[in-house]
C-alpha atoms as a PDB file:
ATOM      1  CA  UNK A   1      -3.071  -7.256   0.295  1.00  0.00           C
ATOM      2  CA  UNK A   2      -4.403  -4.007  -1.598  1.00  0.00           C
ATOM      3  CA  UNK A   3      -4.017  -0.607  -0.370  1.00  0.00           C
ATOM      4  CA  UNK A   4      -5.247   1.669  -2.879  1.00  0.00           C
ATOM      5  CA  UNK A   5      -5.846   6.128  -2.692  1.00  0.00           C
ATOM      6  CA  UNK A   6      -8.645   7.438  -4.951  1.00  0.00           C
ATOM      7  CA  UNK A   7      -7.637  11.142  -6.114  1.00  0.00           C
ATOM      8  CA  UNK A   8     -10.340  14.010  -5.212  1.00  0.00           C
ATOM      9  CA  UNK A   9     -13.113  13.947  -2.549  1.00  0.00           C
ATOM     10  CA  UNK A  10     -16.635  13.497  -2.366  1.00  0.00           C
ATOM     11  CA  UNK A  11     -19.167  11.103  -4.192  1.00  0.00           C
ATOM     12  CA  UNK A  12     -16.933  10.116  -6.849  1.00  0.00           C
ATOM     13  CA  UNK A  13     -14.581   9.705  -4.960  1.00  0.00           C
ATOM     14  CA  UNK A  14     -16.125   7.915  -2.822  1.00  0.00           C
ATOM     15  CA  UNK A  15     -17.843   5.789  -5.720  1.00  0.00           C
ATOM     16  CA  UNK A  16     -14.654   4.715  -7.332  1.00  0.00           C
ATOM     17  CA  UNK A  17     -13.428   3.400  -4.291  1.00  0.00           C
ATOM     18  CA  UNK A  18     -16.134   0.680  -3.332  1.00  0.00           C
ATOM     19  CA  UNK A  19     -16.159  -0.124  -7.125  1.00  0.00           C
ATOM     20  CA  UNK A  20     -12.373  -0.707  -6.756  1.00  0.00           C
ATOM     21  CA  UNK A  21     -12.902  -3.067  -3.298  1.00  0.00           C
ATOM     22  CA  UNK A  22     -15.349  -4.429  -4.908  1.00  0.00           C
ATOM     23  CA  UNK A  23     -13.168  -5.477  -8.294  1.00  0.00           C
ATOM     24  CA  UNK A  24     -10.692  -6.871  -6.266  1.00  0.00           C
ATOM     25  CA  UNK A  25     -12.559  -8.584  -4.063  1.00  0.00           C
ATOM     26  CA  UNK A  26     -13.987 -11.028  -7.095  1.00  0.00           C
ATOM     27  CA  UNK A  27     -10.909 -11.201  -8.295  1.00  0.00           C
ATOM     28  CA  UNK A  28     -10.576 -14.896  -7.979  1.00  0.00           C
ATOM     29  CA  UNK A  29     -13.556 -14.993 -10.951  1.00  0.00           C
ATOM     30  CA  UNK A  30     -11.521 -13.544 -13.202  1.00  0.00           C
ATOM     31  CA  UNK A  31      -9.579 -15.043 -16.218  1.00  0.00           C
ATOM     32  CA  UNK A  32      -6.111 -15.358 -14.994  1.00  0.00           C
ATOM     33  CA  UNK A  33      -3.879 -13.361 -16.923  1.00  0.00           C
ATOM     34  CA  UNK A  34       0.316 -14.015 -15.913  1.00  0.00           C
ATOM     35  CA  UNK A  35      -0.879 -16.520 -13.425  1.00  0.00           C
ATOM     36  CA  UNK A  36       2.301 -18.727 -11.395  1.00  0.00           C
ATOM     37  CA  UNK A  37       1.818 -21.507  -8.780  1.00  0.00           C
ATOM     38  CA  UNK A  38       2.520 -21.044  -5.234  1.00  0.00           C
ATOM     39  CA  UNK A  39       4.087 -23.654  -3.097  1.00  0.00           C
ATOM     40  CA  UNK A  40       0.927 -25.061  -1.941  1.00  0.00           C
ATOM     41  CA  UNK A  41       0.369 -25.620  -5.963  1.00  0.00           C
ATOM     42  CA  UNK A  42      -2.498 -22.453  -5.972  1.00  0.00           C
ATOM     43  CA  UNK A  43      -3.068 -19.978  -8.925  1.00  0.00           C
ATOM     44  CA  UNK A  44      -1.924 -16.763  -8.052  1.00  0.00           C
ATOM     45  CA  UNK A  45      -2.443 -13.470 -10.151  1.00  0.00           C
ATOM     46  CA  UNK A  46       1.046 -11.295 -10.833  1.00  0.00           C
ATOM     47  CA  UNK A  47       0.314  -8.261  -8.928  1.00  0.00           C
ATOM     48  CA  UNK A  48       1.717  -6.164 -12.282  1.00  0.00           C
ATOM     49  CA  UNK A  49      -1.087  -8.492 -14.517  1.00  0.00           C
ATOM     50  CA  UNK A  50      -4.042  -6.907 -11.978  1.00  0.00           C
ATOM     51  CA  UNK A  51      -2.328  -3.635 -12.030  1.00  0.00           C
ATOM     52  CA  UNK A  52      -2.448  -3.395 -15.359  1.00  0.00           C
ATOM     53  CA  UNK A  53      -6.107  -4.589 -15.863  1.00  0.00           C
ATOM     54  CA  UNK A  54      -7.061  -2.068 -13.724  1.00  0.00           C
ATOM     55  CA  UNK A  55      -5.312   0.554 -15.706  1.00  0.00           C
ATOM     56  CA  UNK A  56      -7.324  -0.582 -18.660  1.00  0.00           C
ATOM     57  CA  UNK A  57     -10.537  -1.151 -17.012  1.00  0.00           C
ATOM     58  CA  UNK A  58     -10.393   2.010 -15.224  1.00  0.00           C
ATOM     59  CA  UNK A  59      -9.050   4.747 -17.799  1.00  0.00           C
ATOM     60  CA  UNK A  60      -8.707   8.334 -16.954  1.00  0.00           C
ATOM     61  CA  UNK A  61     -10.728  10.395 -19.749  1.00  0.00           C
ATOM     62  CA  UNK A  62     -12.405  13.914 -19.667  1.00  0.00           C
ATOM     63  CA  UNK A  63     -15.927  12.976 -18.644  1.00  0.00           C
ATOM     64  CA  UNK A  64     -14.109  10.804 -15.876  1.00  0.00           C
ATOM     65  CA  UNK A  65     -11.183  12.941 -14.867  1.00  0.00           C
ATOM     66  CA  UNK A  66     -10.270  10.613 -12.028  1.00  0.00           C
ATOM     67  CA  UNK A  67      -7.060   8.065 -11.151  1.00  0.00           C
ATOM     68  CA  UNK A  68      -5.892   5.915  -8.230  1.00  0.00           C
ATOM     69  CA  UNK A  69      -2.335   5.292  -6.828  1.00  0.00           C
ATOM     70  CA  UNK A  70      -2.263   1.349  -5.447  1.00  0.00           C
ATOM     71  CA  UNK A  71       0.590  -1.183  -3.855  1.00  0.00           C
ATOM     72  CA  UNK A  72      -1.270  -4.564  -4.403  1.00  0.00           C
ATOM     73  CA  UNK A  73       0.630  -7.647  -3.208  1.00  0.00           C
ATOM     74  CA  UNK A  74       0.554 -11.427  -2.757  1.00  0.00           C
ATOM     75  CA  UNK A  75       2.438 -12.935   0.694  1.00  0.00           C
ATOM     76  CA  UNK A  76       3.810 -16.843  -0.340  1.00  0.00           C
ATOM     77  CA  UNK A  77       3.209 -18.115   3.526  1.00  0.00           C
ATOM     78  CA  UNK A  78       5.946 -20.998   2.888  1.00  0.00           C
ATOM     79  CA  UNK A  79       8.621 -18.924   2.038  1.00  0.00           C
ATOM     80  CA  UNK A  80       7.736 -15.661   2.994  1.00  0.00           C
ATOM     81  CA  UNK A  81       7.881 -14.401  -0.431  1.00  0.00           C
ATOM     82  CA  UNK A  82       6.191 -11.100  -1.191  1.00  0.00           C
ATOM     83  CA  UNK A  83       5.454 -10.021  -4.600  1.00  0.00           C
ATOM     84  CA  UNK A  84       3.977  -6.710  -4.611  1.00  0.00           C
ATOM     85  CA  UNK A  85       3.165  -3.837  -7.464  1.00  0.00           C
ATOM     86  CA  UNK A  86       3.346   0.031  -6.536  1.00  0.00           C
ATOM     87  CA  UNK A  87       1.368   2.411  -8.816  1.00  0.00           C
ATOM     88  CA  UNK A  88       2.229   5.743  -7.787  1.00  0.00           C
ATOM     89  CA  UNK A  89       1.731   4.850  -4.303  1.00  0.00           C
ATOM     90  CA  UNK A  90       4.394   4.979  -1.399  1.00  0.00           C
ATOM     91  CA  UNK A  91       6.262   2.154  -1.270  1.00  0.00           C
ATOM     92  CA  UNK A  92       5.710  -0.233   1.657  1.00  0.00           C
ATOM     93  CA  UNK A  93       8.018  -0.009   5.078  1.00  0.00           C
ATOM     94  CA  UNK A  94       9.571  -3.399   5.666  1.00  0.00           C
ATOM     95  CA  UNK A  95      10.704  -3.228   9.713  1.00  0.00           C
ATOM     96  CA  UNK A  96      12.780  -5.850   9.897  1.00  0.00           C
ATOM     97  CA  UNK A  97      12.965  -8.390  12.963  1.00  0.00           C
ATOM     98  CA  UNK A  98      16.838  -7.227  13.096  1.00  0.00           C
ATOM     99  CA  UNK A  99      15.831  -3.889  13.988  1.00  0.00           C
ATOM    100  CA  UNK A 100      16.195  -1.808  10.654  1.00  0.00           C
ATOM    101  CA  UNK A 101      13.482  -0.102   9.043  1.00  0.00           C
ATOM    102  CA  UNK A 102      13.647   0.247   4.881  1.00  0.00           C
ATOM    103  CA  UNK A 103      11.257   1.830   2.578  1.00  0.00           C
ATOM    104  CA  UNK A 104      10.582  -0.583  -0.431  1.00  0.00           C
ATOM    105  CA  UNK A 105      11.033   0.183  -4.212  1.00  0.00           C
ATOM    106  CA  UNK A 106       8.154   2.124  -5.449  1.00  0.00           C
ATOM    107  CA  UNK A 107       7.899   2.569  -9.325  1.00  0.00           C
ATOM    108  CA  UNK A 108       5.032   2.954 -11.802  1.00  0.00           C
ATOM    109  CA  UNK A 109       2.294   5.057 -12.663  1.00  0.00           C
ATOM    110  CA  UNK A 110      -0.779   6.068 -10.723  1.00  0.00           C
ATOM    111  CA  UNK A 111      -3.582   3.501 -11.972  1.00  0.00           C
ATOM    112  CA  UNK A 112      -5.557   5.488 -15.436  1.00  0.00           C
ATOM    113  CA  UNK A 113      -3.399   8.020 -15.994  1.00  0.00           C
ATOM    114  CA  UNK A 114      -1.098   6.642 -18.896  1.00  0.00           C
ATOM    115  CA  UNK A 115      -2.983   3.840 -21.087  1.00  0.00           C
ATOM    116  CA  UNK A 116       0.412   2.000 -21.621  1.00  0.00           C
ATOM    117  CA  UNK A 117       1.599   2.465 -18.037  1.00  0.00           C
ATOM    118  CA  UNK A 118       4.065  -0.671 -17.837  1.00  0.00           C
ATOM    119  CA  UNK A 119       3.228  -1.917 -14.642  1.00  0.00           C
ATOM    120  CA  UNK A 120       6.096  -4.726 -13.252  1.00  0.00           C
ATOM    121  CA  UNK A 121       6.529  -6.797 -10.322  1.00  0.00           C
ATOM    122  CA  UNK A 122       8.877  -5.941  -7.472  1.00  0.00           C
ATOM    123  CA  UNK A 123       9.636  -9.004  -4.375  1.00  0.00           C
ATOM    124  CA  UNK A 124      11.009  -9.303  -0.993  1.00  0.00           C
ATOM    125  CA  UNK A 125      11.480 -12.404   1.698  1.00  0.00           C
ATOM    126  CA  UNK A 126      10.296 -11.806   4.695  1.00  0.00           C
ATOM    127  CA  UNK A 127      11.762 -13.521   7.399  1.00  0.00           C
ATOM    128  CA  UNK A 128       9.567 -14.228  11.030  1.00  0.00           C
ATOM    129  CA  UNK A 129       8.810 -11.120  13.029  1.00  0.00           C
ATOM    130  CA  UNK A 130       9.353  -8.901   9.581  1.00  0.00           C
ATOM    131  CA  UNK A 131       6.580  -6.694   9.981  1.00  0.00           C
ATOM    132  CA  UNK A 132       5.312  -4.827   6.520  1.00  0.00           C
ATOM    133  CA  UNK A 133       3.762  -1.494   6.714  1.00  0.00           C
ATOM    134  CA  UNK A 134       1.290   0.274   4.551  1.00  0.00           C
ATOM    135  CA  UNK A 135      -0.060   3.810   3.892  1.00  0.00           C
ATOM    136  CA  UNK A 136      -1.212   6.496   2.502  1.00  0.00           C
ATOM    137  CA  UNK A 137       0.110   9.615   1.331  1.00  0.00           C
ATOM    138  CA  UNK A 138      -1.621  11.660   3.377  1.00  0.00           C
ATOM    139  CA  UNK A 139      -0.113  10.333   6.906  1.00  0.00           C
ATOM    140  CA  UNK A 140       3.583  11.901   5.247  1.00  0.00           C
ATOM    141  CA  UNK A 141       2.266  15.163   4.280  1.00  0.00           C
ATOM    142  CA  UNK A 142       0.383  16.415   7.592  1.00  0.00           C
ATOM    143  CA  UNK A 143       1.690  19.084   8.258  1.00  0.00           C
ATOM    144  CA  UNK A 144       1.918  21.278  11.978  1.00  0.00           C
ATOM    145  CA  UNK A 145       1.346  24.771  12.619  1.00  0.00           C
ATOM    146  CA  UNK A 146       4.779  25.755  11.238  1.00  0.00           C
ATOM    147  CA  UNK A 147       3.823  24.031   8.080  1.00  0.00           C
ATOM    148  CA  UNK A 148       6.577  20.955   8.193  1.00  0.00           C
ATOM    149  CA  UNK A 149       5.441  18.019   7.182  1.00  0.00           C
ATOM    150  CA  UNK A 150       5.361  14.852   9.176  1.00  0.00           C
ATOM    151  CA  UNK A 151       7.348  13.039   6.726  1.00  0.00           C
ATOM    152  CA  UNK A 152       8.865   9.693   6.049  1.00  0.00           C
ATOM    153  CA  UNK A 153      12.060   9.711   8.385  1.00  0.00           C
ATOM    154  CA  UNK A 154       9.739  10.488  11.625  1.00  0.00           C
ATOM    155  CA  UNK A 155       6.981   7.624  10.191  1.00  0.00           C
ATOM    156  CA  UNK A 156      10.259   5.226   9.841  1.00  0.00           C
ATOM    157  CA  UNK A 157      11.921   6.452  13.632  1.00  0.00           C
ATOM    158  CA  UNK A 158       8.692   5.599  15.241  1.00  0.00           C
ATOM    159  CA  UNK A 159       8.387   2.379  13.802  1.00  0.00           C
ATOM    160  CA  UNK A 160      11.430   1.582  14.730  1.00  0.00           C
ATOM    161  CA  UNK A 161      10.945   2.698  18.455  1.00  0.00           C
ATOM    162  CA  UNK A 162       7.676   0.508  18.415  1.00  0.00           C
ATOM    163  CA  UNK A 163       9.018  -2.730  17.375  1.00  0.00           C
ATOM    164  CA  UNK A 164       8.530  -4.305  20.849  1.00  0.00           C
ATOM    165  CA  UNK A 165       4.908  -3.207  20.460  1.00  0.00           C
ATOM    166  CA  UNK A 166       2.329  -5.525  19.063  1.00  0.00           C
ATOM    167  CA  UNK A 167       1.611  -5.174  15.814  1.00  0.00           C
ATOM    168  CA  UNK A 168      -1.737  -3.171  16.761  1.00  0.00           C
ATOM    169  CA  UNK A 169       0.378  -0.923  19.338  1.00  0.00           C
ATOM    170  CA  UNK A 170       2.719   0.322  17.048  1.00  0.00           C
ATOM    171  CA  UNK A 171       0.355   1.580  14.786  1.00  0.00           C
ATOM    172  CA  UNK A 172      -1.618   3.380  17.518  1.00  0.00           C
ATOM    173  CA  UNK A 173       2.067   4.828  18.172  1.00  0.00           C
ATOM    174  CA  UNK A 174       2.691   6.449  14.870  1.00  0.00           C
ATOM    175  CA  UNK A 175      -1.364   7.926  15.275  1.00  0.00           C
ATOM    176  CA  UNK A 176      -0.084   9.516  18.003  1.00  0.00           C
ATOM    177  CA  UNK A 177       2.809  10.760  17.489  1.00  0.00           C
ATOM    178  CA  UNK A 178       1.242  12.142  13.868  1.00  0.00           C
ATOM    179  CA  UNK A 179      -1.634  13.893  16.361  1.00  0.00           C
ATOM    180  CA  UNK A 180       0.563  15.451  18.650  1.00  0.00           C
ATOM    181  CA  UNK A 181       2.727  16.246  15.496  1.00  0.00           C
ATOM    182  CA  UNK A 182       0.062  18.362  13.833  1.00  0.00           C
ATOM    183  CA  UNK A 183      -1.843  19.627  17.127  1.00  0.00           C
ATOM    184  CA  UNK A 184      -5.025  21.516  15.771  1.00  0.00           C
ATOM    185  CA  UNK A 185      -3.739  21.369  12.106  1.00  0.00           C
ATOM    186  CA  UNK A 186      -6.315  19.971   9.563  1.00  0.00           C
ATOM    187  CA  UNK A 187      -5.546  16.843   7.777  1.00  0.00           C
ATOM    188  CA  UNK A 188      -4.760  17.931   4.232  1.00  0.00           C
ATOM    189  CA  UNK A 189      -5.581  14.719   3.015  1.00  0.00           C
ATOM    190  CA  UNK A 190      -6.621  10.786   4.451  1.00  0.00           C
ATOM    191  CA  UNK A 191      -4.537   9.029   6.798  1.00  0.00           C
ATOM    192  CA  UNK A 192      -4.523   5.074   6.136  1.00  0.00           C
ATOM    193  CA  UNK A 193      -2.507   2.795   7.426  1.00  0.00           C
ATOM    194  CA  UNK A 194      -2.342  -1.113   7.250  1.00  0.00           C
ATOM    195  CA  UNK A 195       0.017  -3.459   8.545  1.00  0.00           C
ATOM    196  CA  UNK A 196       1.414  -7.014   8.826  1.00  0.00           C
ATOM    197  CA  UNK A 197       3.616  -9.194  10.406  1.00  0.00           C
ATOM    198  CA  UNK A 198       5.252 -12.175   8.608  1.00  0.00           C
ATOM    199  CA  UNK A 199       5.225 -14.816  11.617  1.00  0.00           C
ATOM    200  CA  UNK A 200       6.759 -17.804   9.432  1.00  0.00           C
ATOM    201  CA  UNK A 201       5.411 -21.157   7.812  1.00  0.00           C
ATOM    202  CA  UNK A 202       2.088 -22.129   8.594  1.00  0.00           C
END
């Protein structure tokens, strides 16, 4: 489950970003570094191991002057397990099927920008009807006509009010409340967001 945010605009921007889906996306080819079992007895890849290949493979330098932030995880569906990595990217929103609503550790460096960043793993169980929310920076810092941002608290409130929504509701919720938020403001930067809801064993 990557969500990744390319820094700048444009071509090379928009370059580096289909390279990157495209690395992960044949990432099951690659050698294996840090690999663990799962339940089910697969190979998986520590999220911190393909953080920090990616850091290598993908160094900033000054005729490439370009870095990523990323949250890359791996959901155990047995146990609910989810081991994740943040690299300078906001931290996930776990809504939990209790009714609470917390904002997940985020440490590390954005992806290029330090060759020895020290990338490590961070984990959560999910239990069913946890729902896990993803995003970019951008949705928190849209801004309205006053110039207040949209911020994290109103992003968590919502989610909260939407959690008798289906999954695909709630995020047209927080859309729509961040539209009405901003009214004819510009986006200052991409709005992404990705979600999922933990429904148990399969």
């Amino acid at each position: 489950m990557p969500g990744t945010d390319v820094s700048g605009h444009g071509v090379a921007a928009a370059l580096l970003s289909f390279t990157l889906n495209r690395w992960l996306s044949l990432l099951l080819g690659l050698d294996r570094a840090a690999p663990a079992a799962s339940a089910d007895g697969a190979t998986i890849v520590s999220p911190a191991a393909v953080a920090d290949r990616l850091n290598r493979q993908f160094p900033m330098t000054e005729e490439n002057p370009q870095y990523f932030t990323m949250v890359y995880g791996v959901l155990e569906q047995r146990s609910g397990d989810f081991r994740y990595v943040s690299a300078g990217h906001p931290g996930p929103v776990l809504v939990s099927a209790s009714g609470d609503a917390a904002c997940l550790e985020s440490r590390g460096f954005p992806i290029g920008l330090l060759p020895e960043a020290g990338f490590q793993d961070e984990s959560v169980r999910l239990r069913p009807g946890d729902r896990l929310y993803l995003y970019t920076d951008g949705l928190a810092e849209a801004a309205n006509a006053q110039g207040e941002e949209f911020g994290i608290e109103r992003f968590r409130a919502r989610l909260l009010e939407g959690r008798g929504l289906s999954l695909s509701q709630s995020l047209d919720s927080v859309l729509g409340l961040l539209d009405e938020w901003r009214g004819k403001e510009p986006l200052r930067d991409d709005v992404t967001l990705l979600a999922l809801e933990y429904r148990g064993a399969p």
